[in-house]
C-alpha atoms as a PDB file:
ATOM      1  CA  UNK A   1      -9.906 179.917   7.814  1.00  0.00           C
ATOM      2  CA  UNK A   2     -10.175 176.216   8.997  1.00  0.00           C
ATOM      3  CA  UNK A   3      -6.368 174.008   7.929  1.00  0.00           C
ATOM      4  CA  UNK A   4      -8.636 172.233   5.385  1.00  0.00           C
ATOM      5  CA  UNK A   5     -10.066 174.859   4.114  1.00  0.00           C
ATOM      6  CA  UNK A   6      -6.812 176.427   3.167  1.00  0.00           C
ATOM      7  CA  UNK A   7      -5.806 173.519   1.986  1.00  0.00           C
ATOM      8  CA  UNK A   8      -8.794 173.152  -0.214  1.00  0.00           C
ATOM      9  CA  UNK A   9      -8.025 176.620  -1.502  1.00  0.00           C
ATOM     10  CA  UNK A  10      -4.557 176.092  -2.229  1.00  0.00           C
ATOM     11  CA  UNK A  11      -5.301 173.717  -5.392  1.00  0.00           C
ATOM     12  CA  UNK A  12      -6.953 175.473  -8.598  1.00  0.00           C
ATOM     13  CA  UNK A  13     -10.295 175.181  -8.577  1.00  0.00           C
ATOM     14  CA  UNK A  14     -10.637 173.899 -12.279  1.00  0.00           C
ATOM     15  CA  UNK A  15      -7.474 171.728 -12.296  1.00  0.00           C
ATOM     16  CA  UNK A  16      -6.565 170.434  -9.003  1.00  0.00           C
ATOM     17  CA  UNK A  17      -3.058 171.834  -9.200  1.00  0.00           C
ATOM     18  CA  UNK A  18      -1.227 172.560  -6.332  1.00  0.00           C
ATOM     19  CA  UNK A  19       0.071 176.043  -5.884  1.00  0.00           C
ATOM     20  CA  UNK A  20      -0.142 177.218  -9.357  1.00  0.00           C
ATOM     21  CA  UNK A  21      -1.202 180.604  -8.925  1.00  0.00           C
ATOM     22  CA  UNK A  22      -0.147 183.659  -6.511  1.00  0.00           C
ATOM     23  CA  UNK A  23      -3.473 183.435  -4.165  1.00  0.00           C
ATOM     24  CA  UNK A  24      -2.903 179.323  -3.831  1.00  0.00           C
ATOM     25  CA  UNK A  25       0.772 179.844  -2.926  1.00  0.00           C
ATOM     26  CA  UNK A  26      -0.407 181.979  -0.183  1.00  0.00           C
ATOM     27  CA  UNK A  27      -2.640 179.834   0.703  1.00  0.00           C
ATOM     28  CA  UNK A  28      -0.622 177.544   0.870  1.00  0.00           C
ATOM     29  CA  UNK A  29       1.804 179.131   3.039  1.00  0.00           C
ATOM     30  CA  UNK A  30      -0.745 179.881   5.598  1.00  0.00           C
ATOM     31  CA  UNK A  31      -1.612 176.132   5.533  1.00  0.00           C
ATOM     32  CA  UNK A  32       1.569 175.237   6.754  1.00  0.00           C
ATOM     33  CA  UNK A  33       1.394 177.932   9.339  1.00  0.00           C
ATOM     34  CA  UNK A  34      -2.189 176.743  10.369  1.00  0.00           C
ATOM     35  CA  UNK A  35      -0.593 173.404  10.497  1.00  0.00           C
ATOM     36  CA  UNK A  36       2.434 173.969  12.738  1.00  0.00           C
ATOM     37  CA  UNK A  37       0.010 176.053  15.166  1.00  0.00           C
ATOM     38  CA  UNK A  38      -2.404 173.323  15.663  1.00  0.00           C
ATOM     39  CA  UNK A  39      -0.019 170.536  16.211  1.00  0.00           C
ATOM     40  CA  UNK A  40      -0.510 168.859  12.776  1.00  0.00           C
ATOM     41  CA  UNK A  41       2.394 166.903  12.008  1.00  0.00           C
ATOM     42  CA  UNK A  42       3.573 165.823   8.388  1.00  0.00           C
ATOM     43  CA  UNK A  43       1.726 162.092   7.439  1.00  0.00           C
ATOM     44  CA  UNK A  44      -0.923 163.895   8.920  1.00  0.00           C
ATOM     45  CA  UNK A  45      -0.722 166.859   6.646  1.00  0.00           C
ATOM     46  CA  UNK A  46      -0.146 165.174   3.396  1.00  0.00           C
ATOM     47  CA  UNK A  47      -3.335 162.877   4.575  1.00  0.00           C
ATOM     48  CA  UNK A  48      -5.625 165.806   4.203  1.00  0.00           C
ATOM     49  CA  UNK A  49      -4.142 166.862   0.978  1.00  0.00           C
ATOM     50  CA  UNK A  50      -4.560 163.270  -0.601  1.00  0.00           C
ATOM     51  CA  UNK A  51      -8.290 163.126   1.041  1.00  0.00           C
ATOM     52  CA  UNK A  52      -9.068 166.274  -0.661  1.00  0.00           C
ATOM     53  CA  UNK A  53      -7.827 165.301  -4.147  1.00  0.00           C
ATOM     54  CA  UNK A  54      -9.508 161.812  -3.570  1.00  0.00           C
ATOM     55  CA  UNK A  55     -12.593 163.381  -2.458  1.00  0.00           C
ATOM     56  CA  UNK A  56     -12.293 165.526  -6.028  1.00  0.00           C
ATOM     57  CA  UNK A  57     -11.866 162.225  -7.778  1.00  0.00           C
ATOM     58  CA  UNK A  58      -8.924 162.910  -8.879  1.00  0.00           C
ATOM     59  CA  UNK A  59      -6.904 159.902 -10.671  1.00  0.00           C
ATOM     60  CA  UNK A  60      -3.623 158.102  -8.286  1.00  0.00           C
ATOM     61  CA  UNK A  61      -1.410 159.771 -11.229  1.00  0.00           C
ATOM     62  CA  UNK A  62      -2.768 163.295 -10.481  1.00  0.00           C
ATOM     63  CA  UNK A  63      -2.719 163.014  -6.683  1.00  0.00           C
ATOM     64  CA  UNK A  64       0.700 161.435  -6.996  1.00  0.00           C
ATOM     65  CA  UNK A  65       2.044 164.602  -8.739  1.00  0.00           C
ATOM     66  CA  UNK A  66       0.376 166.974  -6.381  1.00  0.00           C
ATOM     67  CA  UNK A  67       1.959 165.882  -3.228  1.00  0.00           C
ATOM     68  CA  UNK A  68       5.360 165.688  -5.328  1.00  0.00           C
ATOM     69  CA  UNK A  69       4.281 169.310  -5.316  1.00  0.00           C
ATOM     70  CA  UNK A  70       3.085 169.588  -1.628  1.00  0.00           C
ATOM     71  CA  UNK A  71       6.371 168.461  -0.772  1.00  0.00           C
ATOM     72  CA  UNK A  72       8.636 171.128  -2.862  1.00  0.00           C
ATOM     73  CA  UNK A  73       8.675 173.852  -0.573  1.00  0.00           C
ATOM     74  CA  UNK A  74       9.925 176.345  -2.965  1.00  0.00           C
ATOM     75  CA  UNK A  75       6.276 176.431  -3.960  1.00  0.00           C
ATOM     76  CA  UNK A  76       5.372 178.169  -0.849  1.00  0.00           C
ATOM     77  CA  UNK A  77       7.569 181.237  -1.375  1.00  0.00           C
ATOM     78  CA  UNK A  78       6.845 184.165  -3.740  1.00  0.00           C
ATOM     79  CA  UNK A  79      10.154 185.082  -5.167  1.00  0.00           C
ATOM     80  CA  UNK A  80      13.068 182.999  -6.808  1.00  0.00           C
END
């Protein structure tokens, strides 16, 4: 799967929230991975993740509290 694809499928479909279930998490993870493989570095990375949300119309306040969450890397792990 294409980085902005995962990246796309790493929010909730209905509510645009980043990493809130299992399957996004992983996602999310392997958006990271994708990332680091293809040479993507961070401004560019949070970029795609605000272009997305913009693209969704999402209000300044939402996509401000998602990349608060795209930064928190204890959203990309499974346990703890």
């Amino acid at each position: 799967m294409s980085l902005i694809n995962l990246i796309k499928s790493s929010y909730g479909t209905e509510d645009k929230i980043f990493a809130g279930h299992e399957l996004d998490r992983e996602r999310a993870l392997e958006s990271l991975q994708v990332a680091q493989d293809e040479d993507v570095g961070y401004a560019e990375f949070i970029e795609m993740h605000r272009q997305f949300l913009q693209n969704e119309n999402c209000s300044e306040k939402h996509i401000s509290e998602q990349l608060e969450r795209v930064n928190d890397l204890g959203l990309y792990f499974r346990l703890d």
